[in-house]
C-alpha atoms as a PDB file:
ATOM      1  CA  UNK A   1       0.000   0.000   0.000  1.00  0.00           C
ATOM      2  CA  UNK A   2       1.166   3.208  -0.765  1.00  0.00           C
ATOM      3  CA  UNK A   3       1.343   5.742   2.556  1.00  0.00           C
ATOM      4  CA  UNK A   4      -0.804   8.328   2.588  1.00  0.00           C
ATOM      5  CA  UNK A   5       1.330  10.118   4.757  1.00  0.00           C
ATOM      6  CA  UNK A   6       3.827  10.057   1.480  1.00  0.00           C
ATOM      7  CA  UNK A   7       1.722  10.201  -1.447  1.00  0.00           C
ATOM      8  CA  UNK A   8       4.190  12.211  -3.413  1.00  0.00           C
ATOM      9  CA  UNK A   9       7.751   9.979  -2.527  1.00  0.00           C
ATOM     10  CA  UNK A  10       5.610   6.840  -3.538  1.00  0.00           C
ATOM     11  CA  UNK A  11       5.167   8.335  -6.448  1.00  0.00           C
ATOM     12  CA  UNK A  12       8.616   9.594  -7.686  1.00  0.00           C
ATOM     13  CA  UNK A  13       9.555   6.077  -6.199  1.00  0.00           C
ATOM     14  CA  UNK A  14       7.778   4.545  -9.050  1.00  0.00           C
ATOM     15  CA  UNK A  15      10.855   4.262 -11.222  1.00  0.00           C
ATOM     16  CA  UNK A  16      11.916   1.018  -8.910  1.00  0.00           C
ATOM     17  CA  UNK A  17       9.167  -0.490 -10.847  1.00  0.00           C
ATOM     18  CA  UNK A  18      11.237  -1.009 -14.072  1.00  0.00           C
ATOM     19  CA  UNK A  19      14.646  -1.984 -12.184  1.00  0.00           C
ATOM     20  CA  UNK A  20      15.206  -5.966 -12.412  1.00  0.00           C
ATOM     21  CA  UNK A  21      15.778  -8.040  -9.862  1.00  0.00           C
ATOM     22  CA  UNK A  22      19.401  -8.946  -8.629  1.00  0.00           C
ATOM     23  CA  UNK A  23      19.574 -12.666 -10.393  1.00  0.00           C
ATOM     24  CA  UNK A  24      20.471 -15.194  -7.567  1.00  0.00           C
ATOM     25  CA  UNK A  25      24.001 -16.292  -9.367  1.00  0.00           C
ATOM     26  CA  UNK A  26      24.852 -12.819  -8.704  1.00  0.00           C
ATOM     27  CA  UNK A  27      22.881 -12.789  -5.047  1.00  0.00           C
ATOM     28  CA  UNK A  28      25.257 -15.927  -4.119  1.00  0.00           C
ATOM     29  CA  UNK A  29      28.773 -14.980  -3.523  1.00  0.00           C
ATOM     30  CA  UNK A  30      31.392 -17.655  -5.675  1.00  0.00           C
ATOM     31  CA  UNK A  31      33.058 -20.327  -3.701  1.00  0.00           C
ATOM     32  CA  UNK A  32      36.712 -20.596  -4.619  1.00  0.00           C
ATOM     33  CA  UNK A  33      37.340 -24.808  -5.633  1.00  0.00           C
ATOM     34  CA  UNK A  34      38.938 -26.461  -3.237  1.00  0.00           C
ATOM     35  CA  UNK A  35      43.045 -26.335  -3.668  1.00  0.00           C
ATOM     36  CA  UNK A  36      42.685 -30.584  -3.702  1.00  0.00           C
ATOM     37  CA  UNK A  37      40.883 -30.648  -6.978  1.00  0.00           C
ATOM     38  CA  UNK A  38      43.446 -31.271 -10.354  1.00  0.00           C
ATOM     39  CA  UNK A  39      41.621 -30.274 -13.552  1.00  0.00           C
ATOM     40  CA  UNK A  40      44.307 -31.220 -15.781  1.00  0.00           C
ATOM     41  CA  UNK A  41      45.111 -33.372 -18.550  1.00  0.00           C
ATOM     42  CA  UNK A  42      47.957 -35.063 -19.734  1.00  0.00           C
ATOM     43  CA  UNK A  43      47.674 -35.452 -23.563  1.00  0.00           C
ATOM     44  CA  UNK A  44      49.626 -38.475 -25.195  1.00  0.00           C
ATOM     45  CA  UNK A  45      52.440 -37.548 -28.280  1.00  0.00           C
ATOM     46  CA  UNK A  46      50.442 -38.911 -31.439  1.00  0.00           C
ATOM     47  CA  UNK A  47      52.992 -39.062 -34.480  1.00  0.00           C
ATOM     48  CA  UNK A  48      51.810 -37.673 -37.478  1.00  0.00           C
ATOM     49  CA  UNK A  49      51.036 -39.914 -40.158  1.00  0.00           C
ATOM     50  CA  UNK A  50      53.439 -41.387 -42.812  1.00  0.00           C
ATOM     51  CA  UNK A  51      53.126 -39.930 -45.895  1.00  0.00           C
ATOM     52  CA  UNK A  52      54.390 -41.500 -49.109  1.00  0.00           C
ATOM     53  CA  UNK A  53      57.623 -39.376 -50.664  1.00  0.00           C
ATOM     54  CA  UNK A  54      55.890 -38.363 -54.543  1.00  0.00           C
ATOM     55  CA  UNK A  55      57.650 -37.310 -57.702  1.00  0.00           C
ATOM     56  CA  UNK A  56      57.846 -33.847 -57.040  1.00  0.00           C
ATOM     57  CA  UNK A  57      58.911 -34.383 -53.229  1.00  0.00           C
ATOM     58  CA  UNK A  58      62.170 -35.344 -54.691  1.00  0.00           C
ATOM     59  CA  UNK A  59      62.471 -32.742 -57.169  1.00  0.00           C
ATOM     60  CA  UNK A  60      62.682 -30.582 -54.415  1.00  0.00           C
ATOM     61  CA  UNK A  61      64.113 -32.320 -51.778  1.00  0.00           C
ATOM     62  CA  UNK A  62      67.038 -32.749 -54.344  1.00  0.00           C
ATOM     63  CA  UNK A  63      70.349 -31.491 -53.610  1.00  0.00           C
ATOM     64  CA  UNK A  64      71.657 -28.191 -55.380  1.00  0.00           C
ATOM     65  CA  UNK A  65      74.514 -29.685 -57.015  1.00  0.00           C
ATOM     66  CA  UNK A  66      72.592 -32.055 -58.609  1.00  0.00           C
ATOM     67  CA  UNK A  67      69.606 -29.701 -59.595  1.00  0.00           C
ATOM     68  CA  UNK A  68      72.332 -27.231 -61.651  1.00  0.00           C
ATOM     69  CA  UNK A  69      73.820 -30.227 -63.006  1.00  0.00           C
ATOM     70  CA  UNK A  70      70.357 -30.412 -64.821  1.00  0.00           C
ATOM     71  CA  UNK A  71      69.916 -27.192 -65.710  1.00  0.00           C
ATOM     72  CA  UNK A  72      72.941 -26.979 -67.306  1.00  0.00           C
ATOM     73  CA  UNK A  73      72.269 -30.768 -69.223  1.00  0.00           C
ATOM     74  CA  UNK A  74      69.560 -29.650 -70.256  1.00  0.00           C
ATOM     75  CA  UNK A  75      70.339 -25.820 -71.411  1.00  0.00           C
ATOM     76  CA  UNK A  76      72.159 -27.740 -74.116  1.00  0.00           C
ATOM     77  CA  UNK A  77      69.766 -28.599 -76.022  1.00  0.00           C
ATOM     78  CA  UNK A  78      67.948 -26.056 -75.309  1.00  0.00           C
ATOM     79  CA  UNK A  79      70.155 -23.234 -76.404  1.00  0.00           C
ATOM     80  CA  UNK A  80      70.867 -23.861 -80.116  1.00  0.00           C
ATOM     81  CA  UNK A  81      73.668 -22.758 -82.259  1.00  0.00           C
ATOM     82  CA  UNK A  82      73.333 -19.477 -83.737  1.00  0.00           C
ATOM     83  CA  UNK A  83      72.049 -20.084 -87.189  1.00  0.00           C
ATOM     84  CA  UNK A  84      71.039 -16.523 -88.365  1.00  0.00           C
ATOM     85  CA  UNK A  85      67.704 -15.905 -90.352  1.00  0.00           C
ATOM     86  CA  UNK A  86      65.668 -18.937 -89.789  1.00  0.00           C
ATOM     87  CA  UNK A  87      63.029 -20.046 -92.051  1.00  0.00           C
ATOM     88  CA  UNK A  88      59.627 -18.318 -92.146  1.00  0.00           C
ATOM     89  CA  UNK A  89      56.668 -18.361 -94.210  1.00  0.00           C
ATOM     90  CA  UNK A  90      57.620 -14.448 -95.001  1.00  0.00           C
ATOM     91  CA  UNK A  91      60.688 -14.925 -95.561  1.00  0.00           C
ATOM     92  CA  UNK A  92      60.208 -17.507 -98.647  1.00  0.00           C
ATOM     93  CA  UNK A  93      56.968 -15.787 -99.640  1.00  0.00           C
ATOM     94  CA  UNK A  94      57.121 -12.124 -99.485  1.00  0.00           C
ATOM     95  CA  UNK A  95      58.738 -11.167-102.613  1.00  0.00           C
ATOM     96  CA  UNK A  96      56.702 -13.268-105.113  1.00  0.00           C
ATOM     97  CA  UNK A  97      53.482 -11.974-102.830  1.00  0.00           C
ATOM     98  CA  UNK A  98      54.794  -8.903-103.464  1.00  0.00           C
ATOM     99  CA  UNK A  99      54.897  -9.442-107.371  1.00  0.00           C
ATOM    100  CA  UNK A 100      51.250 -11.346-107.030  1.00  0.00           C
ATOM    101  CA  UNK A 101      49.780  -8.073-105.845  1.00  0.00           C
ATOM    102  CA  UNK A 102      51.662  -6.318-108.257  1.00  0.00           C
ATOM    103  CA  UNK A 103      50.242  -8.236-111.207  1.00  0.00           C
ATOM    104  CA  UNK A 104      46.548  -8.511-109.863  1.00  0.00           C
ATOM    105  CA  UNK A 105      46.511  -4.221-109.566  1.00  0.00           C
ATOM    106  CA  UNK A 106      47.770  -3.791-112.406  1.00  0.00           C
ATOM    107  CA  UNK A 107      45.469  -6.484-114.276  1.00  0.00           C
ATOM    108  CA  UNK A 108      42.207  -4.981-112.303  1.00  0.00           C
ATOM    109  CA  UNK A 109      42.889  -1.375-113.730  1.00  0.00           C
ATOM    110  CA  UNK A 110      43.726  -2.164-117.541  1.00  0.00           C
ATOM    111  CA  UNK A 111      41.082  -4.621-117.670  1.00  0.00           C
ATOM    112  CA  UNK A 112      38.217  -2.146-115.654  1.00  0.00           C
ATOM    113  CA  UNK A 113      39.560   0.415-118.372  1.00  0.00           C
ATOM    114  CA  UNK A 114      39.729  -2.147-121.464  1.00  0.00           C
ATOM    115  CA  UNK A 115      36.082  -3.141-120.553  1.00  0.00           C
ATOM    116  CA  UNK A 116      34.766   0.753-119.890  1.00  0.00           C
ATOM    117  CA  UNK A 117      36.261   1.845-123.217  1.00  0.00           C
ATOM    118  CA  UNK A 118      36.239  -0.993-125.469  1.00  0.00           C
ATOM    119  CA  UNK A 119      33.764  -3.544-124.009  1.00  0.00           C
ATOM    120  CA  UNK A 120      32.588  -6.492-122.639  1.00  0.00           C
ATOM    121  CA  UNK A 121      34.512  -8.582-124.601  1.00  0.00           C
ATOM    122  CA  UNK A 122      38.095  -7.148-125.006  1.00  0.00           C
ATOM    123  CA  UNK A 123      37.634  -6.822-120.833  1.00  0.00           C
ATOM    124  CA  UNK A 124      37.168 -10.617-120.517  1.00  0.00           C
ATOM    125  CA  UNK A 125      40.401 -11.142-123.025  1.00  0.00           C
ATOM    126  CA  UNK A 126      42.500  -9.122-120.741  1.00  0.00           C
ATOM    127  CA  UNK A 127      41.263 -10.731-117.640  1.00  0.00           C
ATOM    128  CA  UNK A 128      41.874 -14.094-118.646  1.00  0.00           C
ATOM    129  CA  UNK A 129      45.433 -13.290-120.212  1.00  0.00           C
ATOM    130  CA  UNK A 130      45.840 -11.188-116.211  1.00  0.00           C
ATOM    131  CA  UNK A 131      44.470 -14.443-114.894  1.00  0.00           C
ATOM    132  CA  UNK A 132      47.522 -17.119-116.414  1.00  0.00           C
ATOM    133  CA  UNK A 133      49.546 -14.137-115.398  1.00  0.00           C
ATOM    134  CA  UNK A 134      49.106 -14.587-111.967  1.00  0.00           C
ATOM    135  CA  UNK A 135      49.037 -18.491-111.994  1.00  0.00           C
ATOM    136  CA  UNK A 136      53.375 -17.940-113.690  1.00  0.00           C
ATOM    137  CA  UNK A 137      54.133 -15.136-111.060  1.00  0.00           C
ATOM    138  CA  UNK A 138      52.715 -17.525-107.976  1.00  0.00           C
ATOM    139  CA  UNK A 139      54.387 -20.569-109.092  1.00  0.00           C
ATOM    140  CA  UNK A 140      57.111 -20.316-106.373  1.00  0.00           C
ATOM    141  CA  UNK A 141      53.947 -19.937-103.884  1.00  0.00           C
ATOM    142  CA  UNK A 142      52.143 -22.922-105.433  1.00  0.00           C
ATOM    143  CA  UNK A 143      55.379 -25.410-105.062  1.00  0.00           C
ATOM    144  CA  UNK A 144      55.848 -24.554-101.793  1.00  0.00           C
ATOM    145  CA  UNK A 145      52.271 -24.177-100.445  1.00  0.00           C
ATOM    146  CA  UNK A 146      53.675 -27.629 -97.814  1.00  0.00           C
ATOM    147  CA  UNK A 147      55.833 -26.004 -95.053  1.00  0.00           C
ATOM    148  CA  UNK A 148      59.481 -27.758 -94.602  1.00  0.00           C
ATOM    149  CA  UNK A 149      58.864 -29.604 -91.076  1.00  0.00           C
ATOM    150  CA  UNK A 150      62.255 -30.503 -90.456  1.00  0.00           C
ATOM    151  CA  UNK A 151      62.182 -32.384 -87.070  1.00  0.00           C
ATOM    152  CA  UNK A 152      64.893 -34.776 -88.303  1.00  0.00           C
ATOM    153  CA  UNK A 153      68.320 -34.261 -90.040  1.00  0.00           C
ATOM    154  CA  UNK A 154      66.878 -36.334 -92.779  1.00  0.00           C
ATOM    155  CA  UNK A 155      64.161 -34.254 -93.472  1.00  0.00           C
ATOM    156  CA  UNK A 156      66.132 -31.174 -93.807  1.00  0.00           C
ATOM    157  CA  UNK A 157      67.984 -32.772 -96.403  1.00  0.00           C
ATOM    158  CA  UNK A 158      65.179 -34.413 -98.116  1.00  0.00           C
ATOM    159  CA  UNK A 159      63.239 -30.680 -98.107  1.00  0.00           C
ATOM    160  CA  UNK A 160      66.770 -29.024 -99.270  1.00  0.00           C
ATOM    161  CA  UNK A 161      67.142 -30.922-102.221  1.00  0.00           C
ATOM    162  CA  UNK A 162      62.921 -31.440-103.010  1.00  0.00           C
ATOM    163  CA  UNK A 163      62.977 -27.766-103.252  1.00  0.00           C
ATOM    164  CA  UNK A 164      65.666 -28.178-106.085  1.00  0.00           C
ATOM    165  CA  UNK A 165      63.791 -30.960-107.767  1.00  0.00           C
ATOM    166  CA  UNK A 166      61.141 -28.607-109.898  1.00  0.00           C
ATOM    167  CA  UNK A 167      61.080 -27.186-113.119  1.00  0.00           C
ATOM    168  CA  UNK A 168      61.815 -23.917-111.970  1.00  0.00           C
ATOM    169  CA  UNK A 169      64.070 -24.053-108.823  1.00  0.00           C
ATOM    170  CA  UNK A 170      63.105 -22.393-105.530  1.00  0.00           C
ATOM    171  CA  UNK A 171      65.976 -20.875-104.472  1.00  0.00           C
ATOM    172  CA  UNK A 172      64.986 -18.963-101.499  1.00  0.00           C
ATOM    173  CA  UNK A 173      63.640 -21.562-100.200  1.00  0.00           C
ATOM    174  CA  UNK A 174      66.798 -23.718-100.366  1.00  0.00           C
ATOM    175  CA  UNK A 175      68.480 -20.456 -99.039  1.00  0.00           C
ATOM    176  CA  UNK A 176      66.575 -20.147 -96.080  1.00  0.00           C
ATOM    177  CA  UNK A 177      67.004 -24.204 -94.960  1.00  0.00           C
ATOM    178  CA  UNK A 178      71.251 -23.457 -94.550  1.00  0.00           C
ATOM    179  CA  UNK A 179      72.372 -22.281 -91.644  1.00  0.00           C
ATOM    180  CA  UNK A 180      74.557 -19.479 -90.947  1.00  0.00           C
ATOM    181  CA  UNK A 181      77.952 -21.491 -91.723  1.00  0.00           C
ATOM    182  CA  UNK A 182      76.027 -22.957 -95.046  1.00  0.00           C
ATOM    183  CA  UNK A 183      75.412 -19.260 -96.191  1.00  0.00           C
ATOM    184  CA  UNK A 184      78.836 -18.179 -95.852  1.00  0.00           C
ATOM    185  CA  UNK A 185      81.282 -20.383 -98.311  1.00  0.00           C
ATOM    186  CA  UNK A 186      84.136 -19.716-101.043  1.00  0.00           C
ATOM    187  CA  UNK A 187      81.468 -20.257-103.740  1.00  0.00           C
ATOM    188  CA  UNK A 188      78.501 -18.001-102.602  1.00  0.00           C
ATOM    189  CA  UNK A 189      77.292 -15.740 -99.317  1.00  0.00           C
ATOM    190  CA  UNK A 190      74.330 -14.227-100.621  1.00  0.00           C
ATOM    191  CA  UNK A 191      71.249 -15.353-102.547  1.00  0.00           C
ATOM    192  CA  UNK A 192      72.334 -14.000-105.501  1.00  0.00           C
ATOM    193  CA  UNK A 193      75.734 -15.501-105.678  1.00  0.00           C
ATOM    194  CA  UNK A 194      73.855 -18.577-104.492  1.00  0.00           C
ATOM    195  CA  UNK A 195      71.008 -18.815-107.552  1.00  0.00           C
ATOM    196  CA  UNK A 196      74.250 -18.262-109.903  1.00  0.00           C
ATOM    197  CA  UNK A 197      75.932 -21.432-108.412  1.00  0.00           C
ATOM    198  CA  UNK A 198      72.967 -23.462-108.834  1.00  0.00           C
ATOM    199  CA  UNK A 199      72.026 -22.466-111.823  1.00  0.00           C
ATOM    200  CA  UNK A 200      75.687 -23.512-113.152  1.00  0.00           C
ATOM    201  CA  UNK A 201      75.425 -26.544-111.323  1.00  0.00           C
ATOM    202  CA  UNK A 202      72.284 -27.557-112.997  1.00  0.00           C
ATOM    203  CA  UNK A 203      73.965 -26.649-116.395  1.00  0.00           C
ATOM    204  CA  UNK A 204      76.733 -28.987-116.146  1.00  0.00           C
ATOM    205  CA  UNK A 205      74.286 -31.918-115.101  1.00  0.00           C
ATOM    206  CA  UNK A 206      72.176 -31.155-118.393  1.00  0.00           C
ATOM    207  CA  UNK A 207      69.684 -28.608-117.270  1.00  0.00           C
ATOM    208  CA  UNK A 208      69.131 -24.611-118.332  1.00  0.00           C
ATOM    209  CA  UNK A 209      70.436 -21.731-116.371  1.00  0.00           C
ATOM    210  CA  UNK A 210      66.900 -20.770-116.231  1.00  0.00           C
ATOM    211  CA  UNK A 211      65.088 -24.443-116.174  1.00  0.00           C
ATOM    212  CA  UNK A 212      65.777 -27.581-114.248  1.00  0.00           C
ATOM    213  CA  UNK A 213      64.591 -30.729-115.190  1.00  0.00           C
ATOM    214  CA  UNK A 214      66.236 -32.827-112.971  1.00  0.00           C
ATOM    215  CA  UNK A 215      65.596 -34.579-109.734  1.00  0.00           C
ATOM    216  CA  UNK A 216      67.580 -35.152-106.839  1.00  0.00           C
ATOM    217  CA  UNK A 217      67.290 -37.553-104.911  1.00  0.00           C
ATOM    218  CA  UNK A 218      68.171 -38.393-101.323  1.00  0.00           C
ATOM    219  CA  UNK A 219      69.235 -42.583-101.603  1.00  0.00           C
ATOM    220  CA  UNK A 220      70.963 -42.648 -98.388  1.00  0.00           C
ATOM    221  CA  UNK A 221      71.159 -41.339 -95.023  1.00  0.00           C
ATOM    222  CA  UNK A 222      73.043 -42.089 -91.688  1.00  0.00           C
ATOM    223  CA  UNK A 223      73.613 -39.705 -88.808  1.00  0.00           C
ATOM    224  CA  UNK A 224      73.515 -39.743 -84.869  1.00  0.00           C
ATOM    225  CA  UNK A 225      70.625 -39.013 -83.236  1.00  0.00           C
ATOM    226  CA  UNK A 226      69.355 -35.740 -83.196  1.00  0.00           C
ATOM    227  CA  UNK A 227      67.874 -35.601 -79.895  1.00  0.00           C
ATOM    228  CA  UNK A 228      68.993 -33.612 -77.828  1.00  0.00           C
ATOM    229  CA  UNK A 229      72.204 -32.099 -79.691  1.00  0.00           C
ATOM    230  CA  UNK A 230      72.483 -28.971 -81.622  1.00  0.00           C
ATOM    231  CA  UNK A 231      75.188 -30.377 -83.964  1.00  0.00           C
ATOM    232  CA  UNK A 232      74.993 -33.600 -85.633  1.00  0.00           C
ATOM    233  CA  UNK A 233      77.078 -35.856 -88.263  1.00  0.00           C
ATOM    234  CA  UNK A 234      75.680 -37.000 -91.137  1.00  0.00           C
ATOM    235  CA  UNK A 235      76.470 -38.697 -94.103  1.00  0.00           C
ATOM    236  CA  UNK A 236      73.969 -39.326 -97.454  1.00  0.00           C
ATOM    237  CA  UNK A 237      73.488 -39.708-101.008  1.00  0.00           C
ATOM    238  CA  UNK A 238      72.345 -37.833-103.542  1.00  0.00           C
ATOM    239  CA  UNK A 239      71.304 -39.378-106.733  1.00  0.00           C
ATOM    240  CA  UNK A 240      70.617 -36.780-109.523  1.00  0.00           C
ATOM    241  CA  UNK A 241      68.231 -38.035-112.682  1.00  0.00           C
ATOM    242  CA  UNK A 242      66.119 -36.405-115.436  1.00  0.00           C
ATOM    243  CA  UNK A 243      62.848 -36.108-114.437  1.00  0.00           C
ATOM    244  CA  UNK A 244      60.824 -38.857-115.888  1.00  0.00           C
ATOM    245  CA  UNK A 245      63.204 -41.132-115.654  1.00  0.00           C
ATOM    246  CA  UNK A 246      65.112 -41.667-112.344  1.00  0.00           C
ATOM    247  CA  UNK A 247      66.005 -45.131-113.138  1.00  0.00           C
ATOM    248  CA  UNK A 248      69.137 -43.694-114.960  1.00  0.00           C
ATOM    249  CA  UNK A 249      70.626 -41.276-112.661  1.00  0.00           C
ATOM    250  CA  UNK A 250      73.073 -38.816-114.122  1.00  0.00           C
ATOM    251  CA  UNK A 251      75.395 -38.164-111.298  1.00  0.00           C
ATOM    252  CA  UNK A 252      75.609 -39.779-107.751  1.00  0.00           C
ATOM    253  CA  UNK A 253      77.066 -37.299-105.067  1.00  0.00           C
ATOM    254  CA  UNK A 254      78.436 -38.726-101.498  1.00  0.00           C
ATOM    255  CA  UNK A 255      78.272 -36.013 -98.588  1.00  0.00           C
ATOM    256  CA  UNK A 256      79.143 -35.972 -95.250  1.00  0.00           C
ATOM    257  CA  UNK A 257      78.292 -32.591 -93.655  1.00  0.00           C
ATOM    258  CA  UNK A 258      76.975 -31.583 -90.604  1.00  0.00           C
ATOM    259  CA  UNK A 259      73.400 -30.190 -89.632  1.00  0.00           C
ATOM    260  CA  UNK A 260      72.502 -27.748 -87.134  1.00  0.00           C
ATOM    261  CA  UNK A 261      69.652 -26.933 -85.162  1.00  0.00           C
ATOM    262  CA  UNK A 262      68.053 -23.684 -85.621  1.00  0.00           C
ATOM    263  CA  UNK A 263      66.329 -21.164 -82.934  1.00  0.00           C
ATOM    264  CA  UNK A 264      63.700 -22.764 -84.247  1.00  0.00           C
ATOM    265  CA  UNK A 265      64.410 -26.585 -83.177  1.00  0.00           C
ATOM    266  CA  UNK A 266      64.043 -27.195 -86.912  1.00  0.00           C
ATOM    267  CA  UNK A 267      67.230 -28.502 -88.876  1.00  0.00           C
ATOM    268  CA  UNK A 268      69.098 -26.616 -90.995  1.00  0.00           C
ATOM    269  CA  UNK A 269      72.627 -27.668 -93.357  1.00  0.00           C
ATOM    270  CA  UNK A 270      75.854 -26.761 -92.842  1.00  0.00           C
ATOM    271  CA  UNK A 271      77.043 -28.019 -96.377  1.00  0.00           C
ATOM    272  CA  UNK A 272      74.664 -27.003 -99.741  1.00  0.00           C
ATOM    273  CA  UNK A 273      77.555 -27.539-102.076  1.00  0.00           C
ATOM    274  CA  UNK A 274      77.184 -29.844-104.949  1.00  0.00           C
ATOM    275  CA  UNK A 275      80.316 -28.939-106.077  1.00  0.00           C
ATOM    276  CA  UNK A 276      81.562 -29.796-109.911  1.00  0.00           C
ATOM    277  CA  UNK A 277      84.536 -32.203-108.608  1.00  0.00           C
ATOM    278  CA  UNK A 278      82.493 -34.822-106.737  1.00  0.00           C
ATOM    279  CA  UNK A 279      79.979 -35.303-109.453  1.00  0.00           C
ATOM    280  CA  UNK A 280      80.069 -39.117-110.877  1.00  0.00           C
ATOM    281  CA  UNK A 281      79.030 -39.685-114.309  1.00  0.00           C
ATOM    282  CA  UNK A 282      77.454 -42.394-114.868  1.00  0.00           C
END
């Protein structure tokens, strides 16, 4: 009940109203545990589990002598000899594209004019005389349209000499597959000097300075294996016949050169010589 001798107090004492009442794990004082009680645990060493060494664990785990021993085995064959301009589908293209676009511009205006002024039918001449045209300028693209993979020693040689083997000789092509020491010999160092050799090499076997219709032929080959190396040993024949009939070879040429490989990884010859001395008449 509220005193009536303190109406007002019991009034501005209303505010206890809304404070909350001491919980009773505050109201009852902690007891300290006892000092006889021993709350701890003695955990027992577990080993951790075996794990079985892998491949790369010892790749790691192996010693530093033995990992720049590796490094340096394998840097061989992984740092080429210098070889100079390897080969490149711009490099044995770009000056007959060159002459293409040359021919097809100059075909497209005098035929557009030809057809404007004349007519139908003089146009049509011209672009069919502009069209065979184009075919003779592009014939060093269409005999090489196969790209020289040269993953072997052999195949180097094989592409050298293929390139060789056409009615009109590819010469940059044949160019391109030496190497740097192949460029540079006694009978030729540029590709000039280099067409003029071949073309006087095909001349003595029977050929034209400006035609070659011959073949040459790889019989024989023997080398090391190329794996690995940047230099390798190799000796081969080349049989040389008119083409048509390569059961009667003309000359028979033994070589033993070496090959290098290029920055590449493709092969490239050190020799390109087919020099007049070591041809065999048969």
């Amino acid at each position: 009940m509220i005193d009536p001798a303190e109406p007002e107090r019991a009034i501005a004492d209303a505010s206890r109203m809304f404070e909350e009442a001491p919980s009773e794990a505050s109201a009852t004082p902690s007891k300290p545990l006892p000092n006889s009680v021993d709350i701890s645990y003695d955990l027992e060493a577990v080993e951790p589990p075996k794990r079985t060494p892998t491949r790369a664990d010892s790749v790691f785990e192996e010693p530093r002598a033995g990992r720049s021993h590796r490094l340096e085995r394998g840097s061989l064959s992984a740092s080429p000899l210098p070889n100079g301009q390897v080969w490149t589908r711009l490099g044995e293209w770009g000056p007959a594209l060159i002459r293409v676009g040359l021919v097809v511009l100059i075909f497209a205006i005098i035929t557009w004019q030809a057809y404007q002024l004349v007519g139908l039918t003089f146009g049509l001449m011209l672009l069919f005389i502009g069209s065979i045209t184009t075919v003779l300028v592009a014939y060093p693209i269409i005999i090489t349209l196969e790209r020289p993979v040269r993953f072997t020693p052999e195949q180097a040689v094989r592409d050298y000499y293929g390139a060789l083997s056409n009615i009109f000789p590819h010469h940059r092509r044949m160019w391109l597959l030496l190497s740097s020491k192949g460029r540079d010999t006694s009978d030729f160092s540029s590709l000039t000097s280099f067409r003029n050799y071949w073309r006087e090499q095909v001349f003595t076997l029977g050929g034209t300075r400006w035609s070659c219709f011959l073949r040459f032929q790889l019989a024989e080959f023997k080398s090391d294996k190329g794996g690995g190396q940047s230099s390798v040993e190799a000796t081969y024949r080349i049989v040389v016949s008119r083409l048509g009939s390569q059961k009667t070879p003309i000359a028979t040429r033994e070589v033993v050169a070496t090959l290098s490989r290029g920055a590449d990884r493709m092969w490239y010859l050190d020799e390109g010589r087919l020099t007049e001395t070591t041809l065999e008449a048969s």
